[in-house]
Protein backbone atom coordinates (compact mmCIF):
# COMPACT_ATOMS: atom_id res chain seq x y z
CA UNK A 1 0.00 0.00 0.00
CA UNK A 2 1.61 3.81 -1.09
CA UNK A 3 2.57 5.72 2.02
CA UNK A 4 2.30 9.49 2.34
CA UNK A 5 5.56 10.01 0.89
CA UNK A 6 4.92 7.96 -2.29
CA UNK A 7 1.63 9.43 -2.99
CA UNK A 8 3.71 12.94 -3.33
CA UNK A 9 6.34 11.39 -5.37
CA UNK A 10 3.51 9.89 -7.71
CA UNK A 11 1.68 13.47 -7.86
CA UNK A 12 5.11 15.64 -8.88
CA UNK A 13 5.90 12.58 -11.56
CA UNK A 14 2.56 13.01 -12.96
CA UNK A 15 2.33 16.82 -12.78
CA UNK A 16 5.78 16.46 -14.71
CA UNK A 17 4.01 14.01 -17.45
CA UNK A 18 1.52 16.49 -17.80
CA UNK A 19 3.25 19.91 -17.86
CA UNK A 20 5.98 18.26 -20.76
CA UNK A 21 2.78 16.87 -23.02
CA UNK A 22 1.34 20.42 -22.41
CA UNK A 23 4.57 21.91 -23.49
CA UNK A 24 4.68 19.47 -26.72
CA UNK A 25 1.25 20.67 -27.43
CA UNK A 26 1.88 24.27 -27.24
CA UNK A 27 5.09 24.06 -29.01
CA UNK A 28 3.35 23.16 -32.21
CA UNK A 29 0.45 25.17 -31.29
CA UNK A 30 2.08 28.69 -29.85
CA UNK A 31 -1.63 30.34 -29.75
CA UNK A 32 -3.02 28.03 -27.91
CA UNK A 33 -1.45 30.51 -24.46
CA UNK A 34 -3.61 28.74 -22.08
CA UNK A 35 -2.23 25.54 -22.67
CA UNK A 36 1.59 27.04 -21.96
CA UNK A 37 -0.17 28.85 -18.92
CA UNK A 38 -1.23 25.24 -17.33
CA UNK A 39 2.02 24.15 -17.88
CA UNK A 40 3.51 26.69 -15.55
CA UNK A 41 1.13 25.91 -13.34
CA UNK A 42 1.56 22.52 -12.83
CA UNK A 43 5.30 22.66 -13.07
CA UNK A 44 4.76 25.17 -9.76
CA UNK A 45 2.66 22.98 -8.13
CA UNK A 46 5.39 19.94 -8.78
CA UNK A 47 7.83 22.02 -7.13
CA UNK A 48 5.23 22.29 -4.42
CA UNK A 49 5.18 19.12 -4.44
CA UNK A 50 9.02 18.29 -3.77
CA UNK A 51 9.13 20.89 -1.73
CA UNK A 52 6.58 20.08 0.47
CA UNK A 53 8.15 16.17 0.33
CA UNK A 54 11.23 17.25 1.91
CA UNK A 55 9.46 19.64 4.67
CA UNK A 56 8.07 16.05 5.43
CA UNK A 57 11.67 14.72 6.28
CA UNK A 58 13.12 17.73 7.47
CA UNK A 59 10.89 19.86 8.87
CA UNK A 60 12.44 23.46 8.28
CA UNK A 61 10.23 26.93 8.59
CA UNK A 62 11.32 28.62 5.17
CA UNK A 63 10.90 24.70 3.80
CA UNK A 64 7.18 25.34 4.83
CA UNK A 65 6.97 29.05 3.39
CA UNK A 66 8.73 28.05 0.36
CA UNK A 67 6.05 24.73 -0.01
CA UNK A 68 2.79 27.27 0.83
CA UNK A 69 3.68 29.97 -0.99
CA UNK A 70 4.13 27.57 -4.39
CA UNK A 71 1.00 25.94 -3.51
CA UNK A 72 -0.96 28.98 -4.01
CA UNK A 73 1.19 30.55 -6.47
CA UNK A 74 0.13 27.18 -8.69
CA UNK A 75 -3.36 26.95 -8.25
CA UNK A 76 -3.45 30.93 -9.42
CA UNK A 77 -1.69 30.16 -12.68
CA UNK A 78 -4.04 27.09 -13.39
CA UNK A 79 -6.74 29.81 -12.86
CA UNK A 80 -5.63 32.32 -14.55
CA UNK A 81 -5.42 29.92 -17.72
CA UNK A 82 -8.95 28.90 -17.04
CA UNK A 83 -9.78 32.56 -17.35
CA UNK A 84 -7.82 32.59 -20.70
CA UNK A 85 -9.47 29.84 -22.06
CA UNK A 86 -12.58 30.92 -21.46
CA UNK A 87 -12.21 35.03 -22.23
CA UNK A 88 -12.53 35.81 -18.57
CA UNK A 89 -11.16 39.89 -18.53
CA UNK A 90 -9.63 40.88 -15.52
CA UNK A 91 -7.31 38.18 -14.20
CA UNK A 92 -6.62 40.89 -11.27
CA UNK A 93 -9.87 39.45 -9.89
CA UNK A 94 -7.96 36.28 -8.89
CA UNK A 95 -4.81 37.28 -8.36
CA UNK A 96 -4.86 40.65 -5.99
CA UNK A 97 -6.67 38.43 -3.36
CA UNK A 98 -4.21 35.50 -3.88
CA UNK A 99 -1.33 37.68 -3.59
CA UNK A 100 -3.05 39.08 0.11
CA UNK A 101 -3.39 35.63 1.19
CA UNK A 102 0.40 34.67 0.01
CA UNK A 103 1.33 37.57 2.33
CA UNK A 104 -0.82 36.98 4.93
CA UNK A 105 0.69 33.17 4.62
CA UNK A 106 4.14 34.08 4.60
CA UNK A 107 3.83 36.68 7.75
CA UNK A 108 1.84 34.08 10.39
CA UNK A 109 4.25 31.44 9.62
CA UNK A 110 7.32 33.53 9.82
CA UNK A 111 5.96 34.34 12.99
CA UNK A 112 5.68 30.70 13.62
CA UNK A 113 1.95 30.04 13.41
CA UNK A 114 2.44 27.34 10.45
CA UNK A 115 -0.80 26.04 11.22
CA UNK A 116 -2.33 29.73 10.50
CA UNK A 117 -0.48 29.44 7.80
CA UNK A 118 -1.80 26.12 5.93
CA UNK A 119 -5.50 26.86 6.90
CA UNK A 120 -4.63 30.19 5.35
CA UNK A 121 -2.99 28.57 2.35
CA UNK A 122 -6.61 26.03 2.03
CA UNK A 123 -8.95 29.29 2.44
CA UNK A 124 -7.16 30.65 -0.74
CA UNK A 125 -6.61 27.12 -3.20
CA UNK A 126 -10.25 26.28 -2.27
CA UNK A 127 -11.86 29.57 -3.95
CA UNK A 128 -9.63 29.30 -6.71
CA UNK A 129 -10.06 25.87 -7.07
CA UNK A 130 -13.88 26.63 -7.23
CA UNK A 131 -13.97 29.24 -9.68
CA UNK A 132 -12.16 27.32 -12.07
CA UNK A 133 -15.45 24.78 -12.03
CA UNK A 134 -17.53 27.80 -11.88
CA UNK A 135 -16.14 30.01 -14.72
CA UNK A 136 -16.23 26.05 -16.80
CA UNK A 137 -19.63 25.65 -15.98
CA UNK A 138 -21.27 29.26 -16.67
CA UNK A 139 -18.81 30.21 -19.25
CA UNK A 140 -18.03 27.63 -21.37
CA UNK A 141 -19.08 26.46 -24.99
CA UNK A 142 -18.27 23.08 -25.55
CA UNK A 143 -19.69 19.86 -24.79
CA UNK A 144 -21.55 20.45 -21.37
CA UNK A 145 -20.74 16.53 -20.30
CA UNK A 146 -16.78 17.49 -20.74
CA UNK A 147 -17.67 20.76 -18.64
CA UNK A 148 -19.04 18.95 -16.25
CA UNK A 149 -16.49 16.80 -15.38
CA UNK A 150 -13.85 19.44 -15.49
CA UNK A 151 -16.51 21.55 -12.71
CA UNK A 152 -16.56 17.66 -10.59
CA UNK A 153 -13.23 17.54 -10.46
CA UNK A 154 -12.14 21.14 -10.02
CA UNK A 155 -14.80 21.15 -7.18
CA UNK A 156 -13.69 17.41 -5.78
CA UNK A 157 -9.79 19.04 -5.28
CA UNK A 158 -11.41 21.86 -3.61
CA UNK A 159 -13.51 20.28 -1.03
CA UNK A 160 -10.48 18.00 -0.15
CA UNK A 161 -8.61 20.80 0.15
CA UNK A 162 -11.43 22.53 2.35
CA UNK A 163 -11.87 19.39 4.33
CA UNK A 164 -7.60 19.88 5.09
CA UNK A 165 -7.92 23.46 6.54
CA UNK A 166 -10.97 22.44 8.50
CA UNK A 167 -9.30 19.54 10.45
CA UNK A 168 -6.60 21.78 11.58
CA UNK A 169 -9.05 24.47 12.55
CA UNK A 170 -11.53 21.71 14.35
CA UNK A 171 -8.14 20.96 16.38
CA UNK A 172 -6.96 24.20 16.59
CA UNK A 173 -3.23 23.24 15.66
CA UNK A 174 -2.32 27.43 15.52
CA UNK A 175 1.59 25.78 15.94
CA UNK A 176 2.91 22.51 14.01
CA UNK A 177 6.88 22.71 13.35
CA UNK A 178 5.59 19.47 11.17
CA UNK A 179 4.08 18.55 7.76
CA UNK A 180 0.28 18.22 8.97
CA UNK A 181 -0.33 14.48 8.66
CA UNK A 182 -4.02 13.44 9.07
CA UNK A 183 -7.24 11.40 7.06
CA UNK A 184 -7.96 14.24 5.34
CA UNK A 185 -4.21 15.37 4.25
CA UNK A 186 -4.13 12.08 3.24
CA UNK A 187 -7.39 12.46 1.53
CA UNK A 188 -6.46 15.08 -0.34
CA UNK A 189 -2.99 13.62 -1.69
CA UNK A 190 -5.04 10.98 -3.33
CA UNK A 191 -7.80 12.98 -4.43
CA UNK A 192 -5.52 15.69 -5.45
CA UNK A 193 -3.49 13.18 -7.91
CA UNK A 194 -6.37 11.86 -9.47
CA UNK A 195 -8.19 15.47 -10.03
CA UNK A 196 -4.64 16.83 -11.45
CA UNK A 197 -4.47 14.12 -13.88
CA UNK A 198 -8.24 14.00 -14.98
CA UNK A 199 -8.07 17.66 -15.33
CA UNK A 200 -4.66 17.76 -17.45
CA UNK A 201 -6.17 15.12 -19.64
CA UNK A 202 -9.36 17.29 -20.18
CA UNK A 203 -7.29 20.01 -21.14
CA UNK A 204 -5.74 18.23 -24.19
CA UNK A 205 -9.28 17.45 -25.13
CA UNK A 206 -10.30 20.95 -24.34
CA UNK A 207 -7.79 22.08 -26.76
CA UNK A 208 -7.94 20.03 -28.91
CA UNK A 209 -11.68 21.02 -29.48
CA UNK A 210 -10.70 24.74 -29.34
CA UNK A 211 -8.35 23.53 -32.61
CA UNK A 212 -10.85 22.12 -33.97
CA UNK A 213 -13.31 25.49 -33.80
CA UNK A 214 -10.62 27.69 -34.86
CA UNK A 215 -9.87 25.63 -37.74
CA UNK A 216 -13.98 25.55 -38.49
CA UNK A 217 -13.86 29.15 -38.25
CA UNK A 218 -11.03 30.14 -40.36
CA UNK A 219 -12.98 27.95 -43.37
CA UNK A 220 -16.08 30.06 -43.15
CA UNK A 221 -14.15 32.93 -43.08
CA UNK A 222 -12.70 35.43 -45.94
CA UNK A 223 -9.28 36.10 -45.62
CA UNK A 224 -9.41 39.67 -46.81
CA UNK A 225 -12.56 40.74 -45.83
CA UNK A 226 -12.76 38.93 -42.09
CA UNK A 227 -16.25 38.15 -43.11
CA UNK A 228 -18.04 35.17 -43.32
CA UNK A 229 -18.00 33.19 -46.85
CA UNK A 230 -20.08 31.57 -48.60
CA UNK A 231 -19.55 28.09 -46.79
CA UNK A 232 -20.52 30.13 -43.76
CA UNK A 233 -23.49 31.00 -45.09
CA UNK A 234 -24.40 27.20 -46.11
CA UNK A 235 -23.23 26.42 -42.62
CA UNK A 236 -25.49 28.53 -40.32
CA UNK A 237 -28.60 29.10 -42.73
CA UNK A 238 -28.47 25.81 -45.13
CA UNK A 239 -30.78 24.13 -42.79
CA UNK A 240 -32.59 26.90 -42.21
CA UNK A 241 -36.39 27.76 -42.87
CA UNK A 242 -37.41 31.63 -44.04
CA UNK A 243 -40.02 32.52 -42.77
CA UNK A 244 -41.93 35.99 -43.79
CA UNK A 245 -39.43 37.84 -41.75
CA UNK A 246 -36.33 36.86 -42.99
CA UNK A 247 -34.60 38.37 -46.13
CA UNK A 248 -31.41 38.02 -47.75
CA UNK A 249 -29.81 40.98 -49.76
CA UNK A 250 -26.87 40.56 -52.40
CA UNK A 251 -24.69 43.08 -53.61
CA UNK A 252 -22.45 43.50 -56.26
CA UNK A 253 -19.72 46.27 -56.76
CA UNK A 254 -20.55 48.15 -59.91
CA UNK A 255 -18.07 47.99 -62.67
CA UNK A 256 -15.32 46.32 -60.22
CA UNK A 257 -13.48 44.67 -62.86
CA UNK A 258 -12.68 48.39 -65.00
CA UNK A 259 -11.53 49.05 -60.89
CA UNK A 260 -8.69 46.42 -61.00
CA UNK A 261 -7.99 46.87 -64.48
CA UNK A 262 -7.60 51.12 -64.53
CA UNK A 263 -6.26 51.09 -60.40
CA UNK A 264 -4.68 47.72 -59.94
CA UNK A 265 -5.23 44.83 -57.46
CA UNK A 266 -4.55 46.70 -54.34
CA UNK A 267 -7.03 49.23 -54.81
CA UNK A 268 -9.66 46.42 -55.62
CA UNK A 269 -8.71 44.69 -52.40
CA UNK A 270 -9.06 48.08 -50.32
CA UNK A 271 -12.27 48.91 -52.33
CA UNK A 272 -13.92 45.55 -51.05
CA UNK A 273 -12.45 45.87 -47.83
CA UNK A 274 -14.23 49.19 -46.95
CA UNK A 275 -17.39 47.56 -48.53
CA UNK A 276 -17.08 44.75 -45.63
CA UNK A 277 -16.26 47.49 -43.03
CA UNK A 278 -19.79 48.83 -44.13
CA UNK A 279 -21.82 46.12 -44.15
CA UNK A 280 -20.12 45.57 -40.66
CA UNK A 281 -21.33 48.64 -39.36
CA UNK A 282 -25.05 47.60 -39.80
CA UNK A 283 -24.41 44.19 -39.03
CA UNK A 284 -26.06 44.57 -35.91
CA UNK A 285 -28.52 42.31 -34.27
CA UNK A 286 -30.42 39.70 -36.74
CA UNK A 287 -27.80 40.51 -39.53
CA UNK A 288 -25.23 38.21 -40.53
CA UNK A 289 -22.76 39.75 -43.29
CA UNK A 290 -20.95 37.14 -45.95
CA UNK A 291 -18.86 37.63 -48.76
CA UNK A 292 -19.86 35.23 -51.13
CA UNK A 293 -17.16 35.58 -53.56
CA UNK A 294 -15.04 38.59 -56.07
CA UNK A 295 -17.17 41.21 -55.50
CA UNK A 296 -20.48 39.72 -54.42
CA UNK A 297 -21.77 39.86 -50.74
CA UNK A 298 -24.76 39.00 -49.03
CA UNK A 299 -26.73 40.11 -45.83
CA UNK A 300 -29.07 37.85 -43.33
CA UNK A 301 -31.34 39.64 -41.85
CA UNK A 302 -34.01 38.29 -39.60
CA UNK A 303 -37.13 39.56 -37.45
CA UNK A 304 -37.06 42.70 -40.66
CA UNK A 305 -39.85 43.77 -42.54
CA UNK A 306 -40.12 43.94 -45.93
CA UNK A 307 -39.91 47.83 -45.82
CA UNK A 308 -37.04 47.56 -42.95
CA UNK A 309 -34.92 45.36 -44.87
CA UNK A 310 -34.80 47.67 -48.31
CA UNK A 311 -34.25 50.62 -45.89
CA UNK A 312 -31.68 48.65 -44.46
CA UNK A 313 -30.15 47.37 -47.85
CA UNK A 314 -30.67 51.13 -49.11
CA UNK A 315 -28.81 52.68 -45.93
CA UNK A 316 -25.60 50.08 -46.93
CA UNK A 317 -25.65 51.28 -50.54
CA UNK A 318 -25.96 54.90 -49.35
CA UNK A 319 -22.88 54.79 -46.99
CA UNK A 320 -20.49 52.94 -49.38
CA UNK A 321 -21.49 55.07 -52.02
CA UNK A 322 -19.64 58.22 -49.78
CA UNK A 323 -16.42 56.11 -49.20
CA UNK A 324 -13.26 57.64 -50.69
CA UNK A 325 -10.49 55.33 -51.73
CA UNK A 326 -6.79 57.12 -51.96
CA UNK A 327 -5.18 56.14 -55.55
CA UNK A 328 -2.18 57.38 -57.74
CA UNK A 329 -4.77 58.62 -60.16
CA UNK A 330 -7.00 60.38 -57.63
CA UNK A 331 -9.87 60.11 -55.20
CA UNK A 332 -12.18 56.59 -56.07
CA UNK A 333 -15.88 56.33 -54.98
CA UNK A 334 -17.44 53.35 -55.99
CA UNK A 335 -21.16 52.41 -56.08
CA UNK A 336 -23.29 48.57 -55.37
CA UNK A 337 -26.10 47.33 -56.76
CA UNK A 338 -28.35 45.11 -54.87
CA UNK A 339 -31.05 42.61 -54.68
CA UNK A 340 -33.38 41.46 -51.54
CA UNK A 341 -34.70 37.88 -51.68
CA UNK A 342 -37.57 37.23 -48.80
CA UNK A 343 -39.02 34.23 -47.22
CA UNK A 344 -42.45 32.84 -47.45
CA UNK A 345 -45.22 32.50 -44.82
CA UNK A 346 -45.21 28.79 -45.81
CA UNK A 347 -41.76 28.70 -45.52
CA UNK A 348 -38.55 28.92 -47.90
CA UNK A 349 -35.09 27.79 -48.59
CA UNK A 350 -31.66 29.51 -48.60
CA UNK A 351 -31.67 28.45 -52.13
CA UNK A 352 -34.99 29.62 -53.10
CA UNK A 353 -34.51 33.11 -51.36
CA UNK A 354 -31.09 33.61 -53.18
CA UNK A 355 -32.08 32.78 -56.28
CA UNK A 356 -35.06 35.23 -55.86
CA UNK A 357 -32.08 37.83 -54.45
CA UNK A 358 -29.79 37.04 -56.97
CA UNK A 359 -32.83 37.91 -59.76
CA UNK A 360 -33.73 41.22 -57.85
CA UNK A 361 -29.54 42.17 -57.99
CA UNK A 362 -29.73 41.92 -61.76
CA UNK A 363 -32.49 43.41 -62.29
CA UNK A 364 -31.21 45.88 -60.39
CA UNK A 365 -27.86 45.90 -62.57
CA UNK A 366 -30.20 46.22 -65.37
CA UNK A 367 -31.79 49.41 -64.24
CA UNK A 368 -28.88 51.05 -64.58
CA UNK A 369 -27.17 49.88 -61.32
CA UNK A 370 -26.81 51.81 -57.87
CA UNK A 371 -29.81 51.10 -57.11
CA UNK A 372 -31.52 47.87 -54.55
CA UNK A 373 -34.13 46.04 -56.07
CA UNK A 374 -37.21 44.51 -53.67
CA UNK A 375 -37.54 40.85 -54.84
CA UNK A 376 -41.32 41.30 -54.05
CA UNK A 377 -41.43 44.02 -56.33
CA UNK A 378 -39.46 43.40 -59.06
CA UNK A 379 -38.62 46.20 -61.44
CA UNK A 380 -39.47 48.96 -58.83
CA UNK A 381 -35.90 50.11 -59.05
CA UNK A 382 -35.52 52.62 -55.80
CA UNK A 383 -31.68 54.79 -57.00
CA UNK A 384 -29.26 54.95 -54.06
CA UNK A 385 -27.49 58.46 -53.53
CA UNK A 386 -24.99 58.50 -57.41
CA UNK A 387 -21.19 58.39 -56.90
CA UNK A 388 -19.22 61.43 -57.33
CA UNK A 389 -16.51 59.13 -58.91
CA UNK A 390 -17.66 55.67 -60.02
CA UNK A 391 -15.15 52.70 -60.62
């Protein structure tokens, strides 16, 4: 059966498993800074570890700060890469606080009140140790059955941990000059192993499905633009029903190829760019902004009337049409045509509402161009504000 001593030594040998594979990992993946942060974290808490090992031989005072001190010091870093992971702001939330309790830790057992000083040391791991199930449970994204492990375990640890600094306040051991040694210090070694290692192994797999989202991502997404592409599109709306409320309007650039041709690439690129930046700006709630393709974009917009979605379509034309783009042969405004598909009351598909879109846009293109065409209404051409300069 493992004695105390070999339950540490299996703890820092599997923290030290853990941190390398986490260093691996973030080696080939150097974004992934939560993973790198863990891997601090448990390396500190392995030191702990050791440390805390030989204050069990040799009991020594600044053994015992030294072993305290990286106890909490670990447990903040693990948090602070649970905030990361998650997009917690504000990691001074977590570690002002620890930083008091460090303080207050290292000052009671200078003083030599060790035992202060570990049910000190408990009082600080076990809130941190609880927020990091708490922040996985409220915050996260991913498969609630991992996140709810990763809460059980997080909030195992810190009950074990709880249970440590309540024995030696139920006994009122103020004064060791020993390594505490009772049923629920050696609760916690075990308890502490196992959590460690379930929640090092979750990590991979948390990682590994943030990889796997990233890399979903950057597929729907245009390069130049940073808006969604056409495989986004398919993605969130292919399924999709459209109802009476729900519209879709294309747009085209007007006369982009003579753009690249008389101003060159560049200028295009910029051009298209400042065409997504408009789009974004009205991309507000129940609007989804793609660029299809070249030139061509498209707008979701849902919970829109048929009047509110041409004003809206209208308002997009308006604003690009009074964007100036710097060139070596002068100022360049350039204008967009458009076309607003809409959904049925018996219900539609994306297809049938682009198609009906993608009708209204040439007709629109037709009509002379800067102009949006209503689907509904087709050839009740409504011109958008002329360019002073068109491409």
């Amino acid at each position: 059966m493992l004695d105390f001593s070999s339950l540490l030594l299996a703890a820092a040998l599997s923290g030290t498993c853990l941190a390398v594979t986490m260093f691996a990992i973030w080696f080939t993946a150097p974004r992934a800074r939560f993973v790198l942060t863990v891997a601090c974290g448990i390396l500190v808490l392995v030191a702990h570890v050791i440390v805390f090992w030989r204050y069990t031989r040799e009991p020594d005072p600044a053994l015992c700060q030294i072993a305290l001190a990286l106890l909490n010091l670990g447990f903040l870093i693990i948090c602070v890469s649970a905030m990361q992971y998650l997009g917690v702001p504000d990691h001074r939330r977590a570690v002002v606080p620890t930083l008091a309790a460090m303080s207050v830790c290292a000052a009671v057992t200078f003083l030599g009140l060790d035992g202060i000083g570990f049910i000190v040391t408990y009082a600080t791991v076990t809130p941190l140790l609880s927020a990091i199930g708490v922040m996985f449970w409220v915050n996260g994204s991913h498969d609630r059955r991992i996140l709810l492990v990763v809460s059980f375990l997080s909030g195992s640890c810190a009950v074990s941990f709880a249970l440590c600094g309540v024995v030696l306040l139920a006994n009122g051991q103020w004064t060791l000059a020993v390594a505490p040694d009772n049923w629920a210090e050696r609760l916690n070694s075990v308890v502490a192993v196992a959590c460690m290692t379930g929640l090092g192994a979750l990590t991979l797999s948390l990682h590994h499905l943030q990889a796997q989202i990233e890399l979903k991502a950057e597929t729907m997404t245009d390069p130049l633009t940073g808006l969604m592409n056409r495989r986004g599109l398919t993605s969130l709306y292919g399924e999709r029903t459209f109802g009476p409320f729900m519209a879709i309007a294309m747009f085209d650039l007007d006369h982009f190829k003579k753009t690249n041709d008389v101003y060159g690439h560049p200028v295009g690129d910029q051009v298209l760019c400042r065409f997504a930046a408009v789009i974004r700006k009205y991309a507000r709630t129940g609007v989804d902004a793609f660029r299809l393709g070249g030139e061509e974009f498209a707008i979701v917009m849902t919970r829109m009337t048929e009047a509110r979605a041409h004003e809206r379509a209208s308002k997009i034309g308006v604003a690009f049409g009074t964007e100036i783009v710097a060139t070596q042969h002068g100022p360049l405004r350039s204008t967009v045509s458009g076309g607003i598909g809409f959904g049925e009351a018996g219900g539609s598909s994306l297809n049938d509402v682009l198609a009906e879109a993608d009708a209204a846009l040439y007709a629109a293109k037709r009509a002379g161009r800067n102009c949006v065409v209503n689907g509904k209404r087709m050839g009740k051409a409504e011109p958008v504000r002329p360019a002073l300069r068109s491409a």
